[in-house]
Protein backbone atom coordinates (compact mmCIF):
# COMPACT_ATOMS: atom_id res chain seq x y z
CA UNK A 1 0.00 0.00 0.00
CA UNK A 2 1.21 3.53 -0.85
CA UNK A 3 0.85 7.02 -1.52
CA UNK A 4 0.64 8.57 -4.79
CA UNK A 5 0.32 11.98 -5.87
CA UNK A 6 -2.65 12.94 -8.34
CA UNK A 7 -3.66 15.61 -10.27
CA UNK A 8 -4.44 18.20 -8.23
CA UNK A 9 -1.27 17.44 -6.26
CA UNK A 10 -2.84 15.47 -3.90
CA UNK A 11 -1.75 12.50 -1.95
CA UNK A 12 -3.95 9.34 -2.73
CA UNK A 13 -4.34 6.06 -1.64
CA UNK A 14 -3.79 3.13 -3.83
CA UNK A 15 -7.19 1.21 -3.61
CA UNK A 16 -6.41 -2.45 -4.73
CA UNK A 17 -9.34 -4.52 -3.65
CA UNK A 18 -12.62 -4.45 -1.87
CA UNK A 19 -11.54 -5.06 1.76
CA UNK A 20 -9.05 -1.64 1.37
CA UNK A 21 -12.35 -0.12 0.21
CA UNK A 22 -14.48 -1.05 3.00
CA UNK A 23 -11.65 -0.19 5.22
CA UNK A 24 -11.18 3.06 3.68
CA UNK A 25 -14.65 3.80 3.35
CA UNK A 26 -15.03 2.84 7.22
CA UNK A 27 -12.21 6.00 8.39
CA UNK A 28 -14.52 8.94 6.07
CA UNK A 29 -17.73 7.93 5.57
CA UNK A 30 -18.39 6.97 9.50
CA UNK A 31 -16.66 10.33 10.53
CA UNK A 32 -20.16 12.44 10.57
CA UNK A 33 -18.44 15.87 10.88
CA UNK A 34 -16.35 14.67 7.73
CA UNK A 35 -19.39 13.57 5.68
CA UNK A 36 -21.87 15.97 7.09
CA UNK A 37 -19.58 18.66 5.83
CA UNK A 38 -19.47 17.04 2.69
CA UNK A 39 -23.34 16.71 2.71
CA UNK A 40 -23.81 20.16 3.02
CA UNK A 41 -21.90 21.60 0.64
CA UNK A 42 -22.51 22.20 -3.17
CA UNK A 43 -19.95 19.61 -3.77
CA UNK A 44 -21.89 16.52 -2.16
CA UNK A 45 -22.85 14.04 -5.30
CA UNK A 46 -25.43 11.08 -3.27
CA UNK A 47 -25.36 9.18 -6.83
CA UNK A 48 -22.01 8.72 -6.51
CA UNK A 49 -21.75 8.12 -2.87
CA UNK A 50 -24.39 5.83 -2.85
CA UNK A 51 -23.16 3.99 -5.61
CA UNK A 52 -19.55 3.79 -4.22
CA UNK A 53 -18.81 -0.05 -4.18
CA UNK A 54 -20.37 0.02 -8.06
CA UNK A 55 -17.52 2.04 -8.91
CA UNK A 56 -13.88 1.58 -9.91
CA UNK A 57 -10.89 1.46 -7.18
CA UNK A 58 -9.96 4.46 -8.67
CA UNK A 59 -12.85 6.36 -8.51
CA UNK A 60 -13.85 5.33 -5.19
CA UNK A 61 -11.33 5.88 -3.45
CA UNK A 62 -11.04 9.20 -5.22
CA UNK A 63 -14.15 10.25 -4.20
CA UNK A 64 -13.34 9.32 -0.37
CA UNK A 65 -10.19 11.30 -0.94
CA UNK A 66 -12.02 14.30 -2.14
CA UNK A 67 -14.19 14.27 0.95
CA UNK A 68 -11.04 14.61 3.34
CA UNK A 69 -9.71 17.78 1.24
CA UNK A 70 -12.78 18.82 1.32
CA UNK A 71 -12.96 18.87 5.05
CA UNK A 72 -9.52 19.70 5.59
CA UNK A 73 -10.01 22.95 3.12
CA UNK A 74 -6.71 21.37 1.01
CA UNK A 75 -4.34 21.26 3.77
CA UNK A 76 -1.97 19.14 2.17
CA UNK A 77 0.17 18.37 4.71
CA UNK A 78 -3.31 17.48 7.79
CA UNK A 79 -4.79 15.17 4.59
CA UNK A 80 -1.54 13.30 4.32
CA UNK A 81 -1.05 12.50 7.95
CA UNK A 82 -4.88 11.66 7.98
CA UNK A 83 -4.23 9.01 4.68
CA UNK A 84 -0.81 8.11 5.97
CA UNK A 85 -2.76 6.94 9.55
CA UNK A 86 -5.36 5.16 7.63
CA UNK A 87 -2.65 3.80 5.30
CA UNK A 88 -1.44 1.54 8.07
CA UNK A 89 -4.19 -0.13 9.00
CA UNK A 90 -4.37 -1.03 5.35
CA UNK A 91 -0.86 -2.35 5.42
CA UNK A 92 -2.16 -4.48 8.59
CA UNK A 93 -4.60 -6.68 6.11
CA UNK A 94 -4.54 -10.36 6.77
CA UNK A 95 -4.67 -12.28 3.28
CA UNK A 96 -8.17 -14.11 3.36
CA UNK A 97 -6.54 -17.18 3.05
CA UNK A 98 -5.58 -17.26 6.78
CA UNK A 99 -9.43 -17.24 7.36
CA UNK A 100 -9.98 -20.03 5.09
CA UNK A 101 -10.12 -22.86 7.68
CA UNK A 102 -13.25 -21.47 9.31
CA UNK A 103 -14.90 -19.93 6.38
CA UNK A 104 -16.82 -22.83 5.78
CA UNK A 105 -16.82 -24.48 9.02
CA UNK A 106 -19.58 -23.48 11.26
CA UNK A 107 -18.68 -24.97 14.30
CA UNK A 108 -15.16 -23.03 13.59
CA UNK A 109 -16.47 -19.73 13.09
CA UNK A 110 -18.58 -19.65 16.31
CA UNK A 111 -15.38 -20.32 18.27
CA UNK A 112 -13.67 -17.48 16.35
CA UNK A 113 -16.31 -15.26 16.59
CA UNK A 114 -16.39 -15.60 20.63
CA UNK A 115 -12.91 -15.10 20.54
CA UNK A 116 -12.58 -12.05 19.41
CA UNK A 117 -15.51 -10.82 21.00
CA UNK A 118 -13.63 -11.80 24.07
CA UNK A 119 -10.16 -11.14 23.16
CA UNK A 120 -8.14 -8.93 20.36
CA UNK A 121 -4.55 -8.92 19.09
CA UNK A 122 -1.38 -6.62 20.84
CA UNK A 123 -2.73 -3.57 19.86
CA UNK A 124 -0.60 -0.79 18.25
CA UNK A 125 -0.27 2.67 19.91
CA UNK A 126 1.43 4.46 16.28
CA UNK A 127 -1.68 3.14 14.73
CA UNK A 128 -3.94 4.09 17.91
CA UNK A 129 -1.86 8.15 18.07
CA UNK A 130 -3.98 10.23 15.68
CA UNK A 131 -4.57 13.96 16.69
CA UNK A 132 -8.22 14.63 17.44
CA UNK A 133 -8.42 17.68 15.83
CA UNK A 134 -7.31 16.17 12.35
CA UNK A 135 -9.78 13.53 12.69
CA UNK A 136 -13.19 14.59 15.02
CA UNK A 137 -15.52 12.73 16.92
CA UNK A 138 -14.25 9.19 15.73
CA UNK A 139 -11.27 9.72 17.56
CA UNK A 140 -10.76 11.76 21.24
CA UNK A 141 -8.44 13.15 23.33
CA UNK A 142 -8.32 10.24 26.18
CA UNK A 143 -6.21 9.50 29.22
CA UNK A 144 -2.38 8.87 29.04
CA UNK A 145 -1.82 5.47 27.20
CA UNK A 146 -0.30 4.56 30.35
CA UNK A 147 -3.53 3.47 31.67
CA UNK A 148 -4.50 1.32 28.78
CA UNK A 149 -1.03 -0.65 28.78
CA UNK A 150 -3.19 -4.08 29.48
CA UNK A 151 -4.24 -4.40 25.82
CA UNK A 152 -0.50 -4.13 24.47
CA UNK A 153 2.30 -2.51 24.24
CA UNK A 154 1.94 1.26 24.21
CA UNK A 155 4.04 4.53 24.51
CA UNK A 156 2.88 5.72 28.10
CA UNK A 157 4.16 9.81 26.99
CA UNK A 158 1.30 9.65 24.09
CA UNK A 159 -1.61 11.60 24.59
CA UNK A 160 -3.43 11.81 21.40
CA UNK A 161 -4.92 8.82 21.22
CA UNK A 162 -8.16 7.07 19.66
CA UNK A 163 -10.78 6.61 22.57
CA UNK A 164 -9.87 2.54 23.33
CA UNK A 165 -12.93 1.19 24.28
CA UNK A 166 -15.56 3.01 22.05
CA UNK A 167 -13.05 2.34 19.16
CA UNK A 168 -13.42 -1.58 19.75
CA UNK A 169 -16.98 -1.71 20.60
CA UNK A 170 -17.82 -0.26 17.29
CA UNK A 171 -15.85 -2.33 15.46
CA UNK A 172 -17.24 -5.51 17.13
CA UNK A 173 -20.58 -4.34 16.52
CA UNK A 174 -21.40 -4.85 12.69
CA UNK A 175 -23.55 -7.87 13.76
CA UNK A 176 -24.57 -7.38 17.53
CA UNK A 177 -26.10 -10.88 17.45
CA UNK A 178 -25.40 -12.85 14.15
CA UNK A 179 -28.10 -14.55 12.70
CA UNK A 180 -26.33 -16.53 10.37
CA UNK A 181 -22.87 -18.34 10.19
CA UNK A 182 -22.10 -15.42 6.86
CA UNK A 183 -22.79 -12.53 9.80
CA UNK A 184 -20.73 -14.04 12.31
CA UNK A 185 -18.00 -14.48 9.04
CA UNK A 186 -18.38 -10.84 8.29
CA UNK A 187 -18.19 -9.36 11.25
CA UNK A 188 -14.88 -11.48 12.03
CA UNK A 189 -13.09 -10.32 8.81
CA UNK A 190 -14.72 -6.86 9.99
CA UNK A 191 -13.23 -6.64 13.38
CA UNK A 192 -9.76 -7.79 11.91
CA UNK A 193 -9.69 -5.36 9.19
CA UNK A 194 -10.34 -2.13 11.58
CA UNK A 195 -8.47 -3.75 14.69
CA UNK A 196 -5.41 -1.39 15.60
CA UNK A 197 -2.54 -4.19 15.38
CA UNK A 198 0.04 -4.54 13.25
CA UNK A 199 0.57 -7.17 10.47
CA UNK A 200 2.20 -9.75 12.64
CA UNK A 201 0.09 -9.77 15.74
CA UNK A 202 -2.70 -9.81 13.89
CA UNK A 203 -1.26 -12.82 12.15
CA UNK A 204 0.06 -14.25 15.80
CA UNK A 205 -3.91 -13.71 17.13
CA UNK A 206 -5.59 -15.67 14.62
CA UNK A 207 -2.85 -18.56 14.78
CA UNK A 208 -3.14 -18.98 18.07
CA UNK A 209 -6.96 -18.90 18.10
CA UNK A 210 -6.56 -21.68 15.19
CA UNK A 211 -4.51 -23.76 17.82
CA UNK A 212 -7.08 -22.98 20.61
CA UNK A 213 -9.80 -24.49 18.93
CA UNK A 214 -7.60 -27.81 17.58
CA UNK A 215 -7.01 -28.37 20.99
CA UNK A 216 -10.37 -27.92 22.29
CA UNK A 217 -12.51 -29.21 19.53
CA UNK A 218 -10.65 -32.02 18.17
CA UNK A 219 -9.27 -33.50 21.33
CA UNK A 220 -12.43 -33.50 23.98
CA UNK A 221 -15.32 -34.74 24.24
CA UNK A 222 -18.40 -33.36 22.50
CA UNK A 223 -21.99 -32.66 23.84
CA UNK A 224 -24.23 -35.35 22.47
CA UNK A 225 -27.29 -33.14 21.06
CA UNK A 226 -27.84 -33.91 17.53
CA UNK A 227 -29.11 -30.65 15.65
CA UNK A 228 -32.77 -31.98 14.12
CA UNK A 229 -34.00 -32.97 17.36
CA UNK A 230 -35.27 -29.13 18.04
CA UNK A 231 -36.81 -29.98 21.32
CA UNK A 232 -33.44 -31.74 23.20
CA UNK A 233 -31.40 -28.29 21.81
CA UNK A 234 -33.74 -25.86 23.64
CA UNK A 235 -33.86 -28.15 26.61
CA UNK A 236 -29.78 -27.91 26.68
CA UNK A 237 -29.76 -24.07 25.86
CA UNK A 238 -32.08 -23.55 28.47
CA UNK A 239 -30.10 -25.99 30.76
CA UNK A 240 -26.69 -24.07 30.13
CA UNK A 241 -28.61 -21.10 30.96
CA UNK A 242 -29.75 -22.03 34.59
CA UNK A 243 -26.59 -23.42 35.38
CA UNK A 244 -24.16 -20.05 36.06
CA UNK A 245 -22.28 -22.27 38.79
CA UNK A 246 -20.51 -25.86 39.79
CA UNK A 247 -23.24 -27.15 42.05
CA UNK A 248 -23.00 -30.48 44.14
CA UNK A 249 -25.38 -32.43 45.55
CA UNK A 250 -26.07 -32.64 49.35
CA UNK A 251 -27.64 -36.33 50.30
CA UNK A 252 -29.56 -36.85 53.43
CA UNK A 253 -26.96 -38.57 55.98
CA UNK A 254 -29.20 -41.43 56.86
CA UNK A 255 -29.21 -42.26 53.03
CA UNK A 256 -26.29 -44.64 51.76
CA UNK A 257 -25.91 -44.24 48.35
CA UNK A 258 -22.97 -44.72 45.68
CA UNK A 259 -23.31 -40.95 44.61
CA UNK A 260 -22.83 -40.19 48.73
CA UNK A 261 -19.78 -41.76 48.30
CA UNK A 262 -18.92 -40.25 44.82
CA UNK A 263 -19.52 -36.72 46.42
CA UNK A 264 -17.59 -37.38 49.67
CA UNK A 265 -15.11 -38.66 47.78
CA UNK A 266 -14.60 -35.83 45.04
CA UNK A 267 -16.35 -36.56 42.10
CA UNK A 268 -18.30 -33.94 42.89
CA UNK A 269 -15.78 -31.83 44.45
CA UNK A 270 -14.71 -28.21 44.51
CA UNK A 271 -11.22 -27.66 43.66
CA UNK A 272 -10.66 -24.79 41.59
CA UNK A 273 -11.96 -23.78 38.07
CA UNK A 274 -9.23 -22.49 35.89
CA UNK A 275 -10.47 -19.55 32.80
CA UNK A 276 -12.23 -22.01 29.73
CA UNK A 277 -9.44 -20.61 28.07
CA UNK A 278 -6.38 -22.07 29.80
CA UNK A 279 -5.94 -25.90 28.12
CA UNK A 280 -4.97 -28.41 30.48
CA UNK A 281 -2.64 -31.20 29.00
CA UNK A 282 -3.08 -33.48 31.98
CA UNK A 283 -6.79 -33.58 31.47
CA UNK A 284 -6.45 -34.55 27.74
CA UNK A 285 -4.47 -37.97 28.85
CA UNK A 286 -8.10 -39.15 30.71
CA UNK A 287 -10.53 -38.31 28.37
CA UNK A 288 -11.95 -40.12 26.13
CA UNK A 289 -13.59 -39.22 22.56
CA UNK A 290 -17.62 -39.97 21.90
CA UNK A 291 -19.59 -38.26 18.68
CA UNK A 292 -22.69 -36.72 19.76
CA UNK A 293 -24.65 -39.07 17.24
CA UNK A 294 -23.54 -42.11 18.98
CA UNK A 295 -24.10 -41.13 22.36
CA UNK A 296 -27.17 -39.76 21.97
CA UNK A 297 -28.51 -42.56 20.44
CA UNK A 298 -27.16 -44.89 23.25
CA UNK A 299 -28.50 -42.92 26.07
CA UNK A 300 -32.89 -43.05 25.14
CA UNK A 301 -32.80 -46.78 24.20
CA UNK A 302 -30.97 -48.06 26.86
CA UNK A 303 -32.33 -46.16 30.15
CA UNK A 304 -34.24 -49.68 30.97
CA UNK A 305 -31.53 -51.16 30.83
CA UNK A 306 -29.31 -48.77 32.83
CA UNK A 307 -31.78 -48.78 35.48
CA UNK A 308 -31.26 -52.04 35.87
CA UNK A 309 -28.10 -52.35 36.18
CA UNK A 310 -27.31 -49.56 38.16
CA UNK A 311 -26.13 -49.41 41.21
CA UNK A 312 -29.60 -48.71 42.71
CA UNK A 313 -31.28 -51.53 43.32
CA UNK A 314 -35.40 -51.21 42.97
CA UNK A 315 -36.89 -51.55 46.41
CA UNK A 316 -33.78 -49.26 48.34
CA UNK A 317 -35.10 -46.87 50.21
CA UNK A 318 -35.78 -43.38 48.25
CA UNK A 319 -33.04 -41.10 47.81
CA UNK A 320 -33.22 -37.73 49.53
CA UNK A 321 -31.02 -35.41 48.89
CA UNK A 322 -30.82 -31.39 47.94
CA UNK A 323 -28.57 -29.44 44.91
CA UNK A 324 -27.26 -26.79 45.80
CA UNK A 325 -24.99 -23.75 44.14
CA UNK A 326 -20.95 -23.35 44.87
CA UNK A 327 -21.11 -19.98 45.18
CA UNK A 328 -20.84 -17.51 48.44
CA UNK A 329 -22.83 -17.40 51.29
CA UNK A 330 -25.52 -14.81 50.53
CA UNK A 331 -25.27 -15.19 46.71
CA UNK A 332 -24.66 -11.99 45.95
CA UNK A 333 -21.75 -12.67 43.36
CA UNK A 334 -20.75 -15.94 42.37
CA UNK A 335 -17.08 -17.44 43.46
CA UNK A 336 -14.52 -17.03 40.62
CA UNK A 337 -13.82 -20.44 41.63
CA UNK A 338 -16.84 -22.05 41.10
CA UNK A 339 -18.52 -19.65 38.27
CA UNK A 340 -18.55 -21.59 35.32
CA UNK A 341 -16.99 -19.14 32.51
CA UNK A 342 -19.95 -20.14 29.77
CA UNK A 343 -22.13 -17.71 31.50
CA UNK A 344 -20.58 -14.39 30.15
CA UNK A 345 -21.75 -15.92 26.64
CA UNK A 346 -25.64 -15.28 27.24
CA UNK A 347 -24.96 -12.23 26.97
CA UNK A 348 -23.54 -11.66 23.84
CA UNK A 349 -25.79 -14.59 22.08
CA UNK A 350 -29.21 -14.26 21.35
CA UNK A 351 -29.97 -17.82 18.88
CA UNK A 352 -33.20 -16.92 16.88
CA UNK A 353 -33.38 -20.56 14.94
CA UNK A 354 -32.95 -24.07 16.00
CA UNK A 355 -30.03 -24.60 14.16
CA UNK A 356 -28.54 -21.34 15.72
CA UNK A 357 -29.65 -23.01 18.88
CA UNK A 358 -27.63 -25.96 17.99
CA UNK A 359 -24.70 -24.34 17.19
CA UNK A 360 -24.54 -21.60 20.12
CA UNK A 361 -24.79 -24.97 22.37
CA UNK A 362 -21.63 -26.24 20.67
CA UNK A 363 -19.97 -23.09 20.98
CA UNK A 364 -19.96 -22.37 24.50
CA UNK A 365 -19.35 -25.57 25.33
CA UNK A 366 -15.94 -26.53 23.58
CA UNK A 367 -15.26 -22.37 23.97
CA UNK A 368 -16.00 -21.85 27.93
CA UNK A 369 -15.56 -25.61 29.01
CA UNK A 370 -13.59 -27.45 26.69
CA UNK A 371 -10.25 -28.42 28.44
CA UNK A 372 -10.77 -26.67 31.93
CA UNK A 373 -10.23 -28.48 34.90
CA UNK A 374 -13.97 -28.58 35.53
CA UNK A 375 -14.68 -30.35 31.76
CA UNK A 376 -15.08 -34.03 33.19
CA UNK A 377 -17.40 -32.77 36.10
CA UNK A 378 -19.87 -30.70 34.01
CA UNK A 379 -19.98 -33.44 31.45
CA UNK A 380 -20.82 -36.20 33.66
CA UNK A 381 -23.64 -33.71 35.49
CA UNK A 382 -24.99 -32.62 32.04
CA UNK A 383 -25.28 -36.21 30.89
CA UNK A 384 -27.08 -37.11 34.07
CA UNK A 385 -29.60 -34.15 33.15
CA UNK A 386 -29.66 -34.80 29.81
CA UNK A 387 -30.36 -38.52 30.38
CA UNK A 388 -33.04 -37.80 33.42
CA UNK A 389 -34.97 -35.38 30.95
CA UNK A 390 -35.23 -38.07 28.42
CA UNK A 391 -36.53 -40.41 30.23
CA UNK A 392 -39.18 -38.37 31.99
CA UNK A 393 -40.23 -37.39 28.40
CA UNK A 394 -40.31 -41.05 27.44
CA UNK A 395 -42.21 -41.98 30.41
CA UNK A 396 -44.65 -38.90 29.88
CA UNK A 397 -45.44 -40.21 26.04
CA UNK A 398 -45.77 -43.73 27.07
CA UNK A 399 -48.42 -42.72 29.66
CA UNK A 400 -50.29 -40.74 26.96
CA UNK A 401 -50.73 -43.56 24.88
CA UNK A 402 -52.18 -45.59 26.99
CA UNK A 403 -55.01 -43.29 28.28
């Protein structure tokens, strides 16, 4: 990407392909100062602005360069600095084939889409350090970087600075909630674009995320809810969404049961919950590998069978017992330690289909659970749940045919 100087002595940008378009377009045509100055003066064409992406490269971004000499009254040397700023984040393109392995892959995309709605590359401060009053409202005079420092490595003496925060959330918003694996695609190649990091952390980010998700995916279990049975993925959406916390169960001490002793002796126990995030190597080595097909279709057919030859025997004397939540005494917050991390996702997913449904359940479980310390727990206790619910259903149909 470079500058190059025009007929009116100008400095353009080179305009090469669609993405530098958007990206350009992004920096003027969401400035509304910039454009609303443009709007109201005899110069403003709405053909041609409308029609922007039908156009040439050329003319395009020509017509997005005249807009910033408008605004800048032909300051040559504030409408370089203002290109030359943009210019960089245009050099910071990742080539699409680095997106490749999740363009098609549902399950893949979800995981990269929560990941960068959680998470974003080293962020630049050069490419963050543009004076506010060359570019208005879309960037602000904050605090020192100094106080930002957490999201990368930044100059602490700048103090021109884009506004952080704002800056990000608008750039994560495209598609507040995605309807559609394309939306959550978009707005992943739309937060990468406009992300303040250089070339090579933006290429380090989406690597690692890559490696995050073959670890998680390929090497634990999966939840066994096949996608056309609509009914089972709202029960386990719903389920997820109940469950913000590790909870045990609390027996009645005259009962003797096998899940007593499971409980006393740690099954259900409550060491620490690392982030969903962290992978744990020694948990890998005890796990084994199911498909969702084949255990769900294990778990319906054989719950007669299971019953009877569980460990409780028909005739022992009922179970009584209570669940209760792992988290502080008043319940005003939930424990860090027992919180389960998938919680944080309901707010940022809203599933308005079944198969949306499906995948979202997916999602947050190989995202938030996948490889945490708390993995074999939760699976065993959704299983249970899954398995009780499924057999009360069962039971409930089988009583309504024979009335």
């Amino acid at each position: 990407m470079n500058l190059s100087k025009g007929k009116n002595e100008s400095y353009r940008l080179k305009i090469k392909t669609k993405r530098e378009l958007s990206v350009f377009y992004w920096f003027v045509m969401e400035n509304k100062p910039m454009t609303g100055y443009y709007l109201s003066s005899p110069l403003k064409n709405m053909k041609r602005i409308n029609s922007i992406y039908r156009m040439s490269m050329g003319d395009a971004s020509g017509l997005l360069s005249e807009i910033i000499s408008h605004y800048h009254s032909g300051a040559l040397d504030v409408i370089v600095y203002y290109e030359r700023k943009i210019e960089l984040f245009l050099d910071s393109l990742l080539p699409e084939s680095e997106f490749e392995w999740f363009r098609k892959n549902e399950h893949a995309c979800y995981f990269v889409w929560l990941s960068i709605k959680k998470y974003c590359p080293q962020l630049s401060s050069e490419m963050l350090n543009i004076q506010k009053e060359v570019v208005p409202q879309k960037f602000s005079h904050v605090r020192s970087l100094a106080d930002l420092s957490v999201y990368g490595n930044f100059n602490p003496n700048t103090q021109h600075v884009i506004a952080l925060e704002p800056f990000l959330s608008e750039i994560k918003s495209l598609h507040t909630y995605p309807t559609s694996h394309k939306e959550r695609y978009n707005s992943i190649l739309y937060f990468m674009d406009l992300v303040p990091a250089y070339f090579i952390d933006k290429l380090s980010f989406i690597k690692n995320i890559r490696s995050q998700w073959d670890s998680k995916f390929k090497a634990k279990r999966k939840l066994n809810i096949p996608m056309d049975n609509t009914e089972l993925c709202q029960w386990a959406w719903e389920y997820m969404k109940n469950k913000p916390s590790r909870r045990m169960r609390i027996y009645d001490q005259s009962t003797d049961t096998p899940e007593k002793s499971a409980a006393l002796s740690g099954e259900d126990d409550t060491s620490p919950t690392y982030s969903a995030d962290n992978k744990d190597d020694n948990c890998n080595k005890h796990m084994s590998e199911s498909t969702s097909q084949e255990d769900y279709n294990k778990s319906p057919r054989n719950d007669a069978a299971n019953d009877k030859n569980s460990k409780y025997k028909s005739g022992k004397k009922k179970v009584s017992y209570r669940t209760i939540d792992l988290s502080p005494e008043g319940g005003s917050t939930l424990s860090k330690v027992n919180r389960i991390g998938w919680h944080d996702a309901f707010e940022i997913i809203q599933p308005s289909t079944s198969k949306e449904i499906y995948l979202a359940i997916h999602a947050v479980w190989t995202f938030y659970v996948g490889g945490t310390l708390s993995e074999p727990e939760l699976y065993h206790q959704f299983k249970r749940a899954r398995d009780t619910y499924l057999t009360r259903k069962r039971k409930k149909i089988k009583r309504i045919r024979n009335k």
